[in-house]
Protein backbone atom coordinates (compact mmCIF):
# COMPACT_ATOMS: atom_id res chain seq x y z
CA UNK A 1 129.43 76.03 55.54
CA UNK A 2 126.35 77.83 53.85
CA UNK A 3 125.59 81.36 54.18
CA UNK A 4 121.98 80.34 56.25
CA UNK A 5 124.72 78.52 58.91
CA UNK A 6 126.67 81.14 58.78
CA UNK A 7 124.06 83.91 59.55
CA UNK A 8 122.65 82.13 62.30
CA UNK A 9 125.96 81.41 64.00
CA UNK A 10 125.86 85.32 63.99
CA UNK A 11 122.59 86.03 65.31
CA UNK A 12 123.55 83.45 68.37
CA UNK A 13 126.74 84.80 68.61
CA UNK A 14 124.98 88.51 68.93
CA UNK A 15 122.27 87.56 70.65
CA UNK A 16 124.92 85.96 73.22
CA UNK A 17 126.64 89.74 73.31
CA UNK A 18 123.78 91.74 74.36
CA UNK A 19 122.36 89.63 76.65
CA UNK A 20 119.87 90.96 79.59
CA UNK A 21 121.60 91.71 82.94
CA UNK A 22 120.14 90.70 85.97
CA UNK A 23 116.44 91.07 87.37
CA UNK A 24 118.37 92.55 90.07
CA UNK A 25 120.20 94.97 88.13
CA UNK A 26 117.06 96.03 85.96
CA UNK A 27 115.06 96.81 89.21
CA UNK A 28 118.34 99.49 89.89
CA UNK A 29 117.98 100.62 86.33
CA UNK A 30 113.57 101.28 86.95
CA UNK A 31 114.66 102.77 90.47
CA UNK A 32 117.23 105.21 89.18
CA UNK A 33 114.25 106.63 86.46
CA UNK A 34 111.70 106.96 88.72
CA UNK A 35 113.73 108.59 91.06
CA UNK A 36 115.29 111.07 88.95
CA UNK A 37 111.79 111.60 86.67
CA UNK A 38 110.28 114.44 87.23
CA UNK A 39 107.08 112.82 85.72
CA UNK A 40 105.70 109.67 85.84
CA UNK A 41 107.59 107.24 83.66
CA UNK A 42 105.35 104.61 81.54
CA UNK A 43 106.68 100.94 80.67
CA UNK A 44 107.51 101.95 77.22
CA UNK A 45 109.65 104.64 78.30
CA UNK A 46 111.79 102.40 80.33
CA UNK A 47 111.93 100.02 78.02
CA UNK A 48 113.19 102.06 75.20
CA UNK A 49 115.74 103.63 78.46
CA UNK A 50 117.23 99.54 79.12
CA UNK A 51 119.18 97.35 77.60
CA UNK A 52 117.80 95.00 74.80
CA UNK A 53 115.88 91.99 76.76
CA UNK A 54 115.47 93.67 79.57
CA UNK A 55 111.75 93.14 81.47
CA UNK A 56 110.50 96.47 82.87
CA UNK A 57 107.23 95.49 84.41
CA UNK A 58 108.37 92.65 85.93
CA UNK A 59 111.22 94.53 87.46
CA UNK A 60 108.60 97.46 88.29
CA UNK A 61 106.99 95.15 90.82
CA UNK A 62 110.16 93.70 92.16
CA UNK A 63 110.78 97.39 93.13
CA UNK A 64 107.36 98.08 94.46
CA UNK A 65 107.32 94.82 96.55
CA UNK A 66 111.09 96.05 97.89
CA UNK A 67 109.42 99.45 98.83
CA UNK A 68 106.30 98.17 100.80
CA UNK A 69 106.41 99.69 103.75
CA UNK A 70 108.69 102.26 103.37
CA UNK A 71 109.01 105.80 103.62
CA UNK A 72 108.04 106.16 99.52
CA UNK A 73 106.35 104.06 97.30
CA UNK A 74 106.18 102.96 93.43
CA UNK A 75 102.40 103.92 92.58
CA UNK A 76 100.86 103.29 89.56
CA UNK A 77 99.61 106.49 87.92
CA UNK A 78 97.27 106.16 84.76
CA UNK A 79 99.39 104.08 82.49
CA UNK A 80 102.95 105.45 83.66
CA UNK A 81 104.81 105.15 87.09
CA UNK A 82 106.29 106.87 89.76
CA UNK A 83 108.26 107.32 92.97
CA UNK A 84 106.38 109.15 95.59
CA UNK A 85 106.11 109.76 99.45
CA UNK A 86 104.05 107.16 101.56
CA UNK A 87 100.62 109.22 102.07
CA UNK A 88 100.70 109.08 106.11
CA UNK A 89 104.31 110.55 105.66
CA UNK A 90 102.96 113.89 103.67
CA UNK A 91 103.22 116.14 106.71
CA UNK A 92 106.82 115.86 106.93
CA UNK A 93 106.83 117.75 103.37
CA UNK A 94 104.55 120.56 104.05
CA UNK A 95 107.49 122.90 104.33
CA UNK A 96 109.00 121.81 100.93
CA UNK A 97 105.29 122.06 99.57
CA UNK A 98 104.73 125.53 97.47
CA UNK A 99 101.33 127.05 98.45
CA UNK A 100 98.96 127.15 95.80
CA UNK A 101 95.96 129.57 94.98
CA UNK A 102 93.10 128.09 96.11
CA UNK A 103 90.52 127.18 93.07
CA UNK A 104 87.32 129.29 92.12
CA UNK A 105 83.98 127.64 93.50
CA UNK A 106 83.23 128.11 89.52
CA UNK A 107 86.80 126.11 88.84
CA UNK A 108 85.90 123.75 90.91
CA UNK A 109 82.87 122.68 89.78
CA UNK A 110 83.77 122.53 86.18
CA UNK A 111 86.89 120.36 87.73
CA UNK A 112 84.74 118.12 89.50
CA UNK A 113 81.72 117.66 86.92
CA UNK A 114 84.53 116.90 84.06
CA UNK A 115 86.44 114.25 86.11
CA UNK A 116 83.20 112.26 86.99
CA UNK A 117 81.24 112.79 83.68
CA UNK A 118 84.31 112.54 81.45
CA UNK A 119 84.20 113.01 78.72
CA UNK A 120 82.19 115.80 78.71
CA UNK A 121 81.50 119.20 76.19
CA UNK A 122 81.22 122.50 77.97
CA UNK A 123 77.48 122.62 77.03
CA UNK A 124 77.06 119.68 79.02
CA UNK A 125 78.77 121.16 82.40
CA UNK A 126 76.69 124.16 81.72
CA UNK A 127 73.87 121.70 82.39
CA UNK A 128 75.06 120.53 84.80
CA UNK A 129 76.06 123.39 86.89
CA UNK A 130 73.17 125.37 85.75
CA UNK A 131 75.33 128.42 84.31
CA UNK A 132 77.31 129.31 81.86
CA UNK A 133 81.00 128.67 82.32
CA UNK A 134 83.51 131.35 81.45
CA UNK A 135 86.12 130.36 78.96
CA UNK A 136 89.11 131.65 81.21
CA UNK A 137 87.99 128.83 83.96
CA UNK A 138 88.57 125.55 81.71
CA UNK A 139 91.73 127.99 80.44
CA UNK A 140 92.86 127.73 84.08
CA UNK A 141 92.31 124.42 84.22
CA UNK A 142 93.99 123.55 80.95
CA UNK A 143 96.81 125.30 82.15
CA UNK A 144 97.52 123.88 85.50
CA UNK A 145 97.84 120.60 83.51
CA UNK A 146 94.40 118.96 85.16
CA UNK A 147 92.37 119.04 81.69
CA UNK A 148 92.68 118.41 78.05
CA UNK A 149 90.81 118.44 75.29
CA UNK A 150 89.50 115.08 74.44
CA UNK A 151 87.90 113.59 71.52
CA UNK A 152 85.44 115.40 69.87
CA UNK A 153 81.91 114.68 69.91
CA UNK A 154 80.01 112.67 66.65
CA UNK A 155 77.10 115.31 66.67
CA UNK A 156 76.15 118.31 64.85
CA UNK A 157 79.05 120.59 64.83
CA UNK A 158 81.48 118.06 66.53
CA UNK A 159 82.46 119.90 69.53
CA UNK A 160 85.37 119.30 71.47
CA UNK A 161 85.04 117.07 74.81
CA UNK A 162 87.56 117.72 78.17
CA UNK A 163 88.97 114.72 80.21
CA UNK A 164 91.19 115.06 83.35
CA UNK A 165 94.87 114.44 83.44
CA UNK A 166 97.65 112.31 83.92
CA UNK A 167 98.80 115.11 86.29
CA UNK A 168 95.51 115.64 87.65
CA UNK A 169 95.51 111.87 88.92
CA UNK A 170 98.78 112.63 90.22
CA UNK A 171 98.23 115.08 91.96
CA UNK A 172 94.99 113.29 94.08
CA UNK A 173 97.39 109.79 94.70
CA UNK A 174 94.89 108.55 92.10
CA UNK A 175 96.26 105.49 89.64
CA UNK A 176 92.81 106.01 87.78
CA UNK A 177 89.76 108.26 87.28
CA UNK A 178 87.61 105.62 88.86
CA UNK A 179 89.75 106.24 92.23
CA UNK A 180 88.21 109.91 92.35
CA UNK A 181 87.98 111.45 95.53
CA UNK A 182 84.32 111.93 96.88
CA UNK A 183 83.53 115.67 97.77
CA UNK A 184 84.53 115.00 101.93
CA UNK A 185 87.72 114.71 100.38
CA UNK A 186 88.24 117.89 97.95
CA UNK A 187 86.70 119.83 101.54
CA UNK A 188 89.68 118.52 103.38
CA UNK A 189 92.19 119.28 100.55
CA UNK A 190 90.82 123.06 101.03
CA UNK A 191 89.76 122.85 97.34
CA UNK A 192 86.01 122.81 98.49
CA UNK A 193 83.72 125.29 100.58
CA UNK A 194 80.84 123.90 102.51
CA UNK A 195 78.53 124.82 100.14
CA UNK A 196 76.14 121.95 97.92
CA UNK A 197 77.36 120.74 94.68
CA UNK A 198 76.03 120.18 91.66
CA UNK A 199 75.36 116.63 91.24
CA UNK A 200 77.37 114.71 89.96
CA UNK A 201 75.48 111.92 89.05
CA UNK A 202 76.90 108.29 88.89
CA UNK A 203 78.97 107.18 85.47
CA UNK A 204 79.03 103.55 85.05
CA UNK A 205 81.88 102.02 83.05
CA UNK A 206 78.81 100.25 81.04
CA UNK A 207 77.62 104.06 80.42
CA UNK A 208 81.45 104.98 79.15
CA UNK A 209 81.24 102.35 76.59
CA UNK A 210 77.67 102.79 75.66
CA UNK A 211 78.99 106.29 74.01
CA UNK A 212 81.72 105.20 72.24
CA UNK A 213 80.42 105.70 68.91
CA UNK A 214 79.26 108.90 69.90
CA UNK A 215 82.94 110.11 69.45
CA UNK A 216 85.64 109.97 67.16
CA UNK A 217 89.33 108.87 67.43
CA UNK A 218 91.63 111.26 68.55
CA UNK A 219 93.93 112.58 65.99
């Protein structure tokens, strides 16, 4: 027998060892991470979590399909995934909810111009807004996990850009930026008085792309 044989009897042989369980099982496997992450969970994650072979995604919407309907649900959020409470259910949490301090009018503009103009340099929502903004309100934000610094800007002096968050997007039942909530909705969250915003104008996703090479790769 030559050693090529040989080598691939082994690889069959192996291959035959750590063979994929079940669709079935795998969709326990995804349901057992979600529910015990306390973030969302992305498909590489899991996949580096499971057992050699094992499929994920396709087991991701085996789960979501089995939850339709239910009391929670498996949302998409940004790139990652996530167990959370069916949206017309929410009430039933308010006493498990902690109370939050409600947002700056100053916060919340800078919040709101950098999740629908993203991405965006503080000079730019100083435009916008038609003031200066204070360094300790995008500190707030930055802190509470709803901005981050994005890629910096290909112009003179390169300065820094802010997107929203992961946990931002979260936090609205968003799965993307382009599901932002209009400004009836930040009223009703309590985040908003009843006072005009700035505007915030209307990005296009041909617009996002147009300014590409006006930035450079994140590093």
């Amino acid at each position: 027998m030559s050693d090529t044989t040989s080598k691939a009897d082994a690889d069959q042989s192996s291959e035959s060892l750590f063979e994929a369980p079940p669709l079935a099982e795998q969709e326990r496997m995804v349901e057992a991470v979600l529910f015990g992450a306390s973030d969302p969970v992305t498909i590489a994650d899991l996949s580096a979590r499971m057992p050699h072979g094992c499929e994920p995604k396709a087991a991701i919407e085996l789960l979501q399909r089995r939850y339709e309907g239910r009391g929670v649900r498996v949302v998409r959020v940004g790139d990652a995934w996530a167990i959370r409470t069916a949206p017309d259910l929410g009430f039933l949490m308010q006493k498990e909810t902690v109370e939050t301090r409600k947002l700056s009018r100053a916060a919340v503009e800078t919040l709101a111009i950098v999740a629908y103009h993203q991405p965006c340099t503080r000079v730019e929502i100083e435009e916008i807004r038609g003031v200066s903004v204070s360094r300790g309100t995008i500190d707030q934000l930055i802190e509470m996990e709803w901005i981050r610094f994005g890629r910096r800007r290909m112009t003179p002096g390169r300065p820094v850009t802010y997107i929203v968050t992961p946990a931002f997007l979260d936090h609205f039942g968003l799965e993307s930026a382009r599901d932002l909530p209009g400004l009836r909705e930040l009223r009703a969250a309590g985040l908003l008085e009843s006072r005009p915003m700035p505007d915030l104008g209307d990005t296009t996703e041909e617009d996002s792309e147009d300014q590409d090479d006006l930035f450079e790769d994140e590093s």
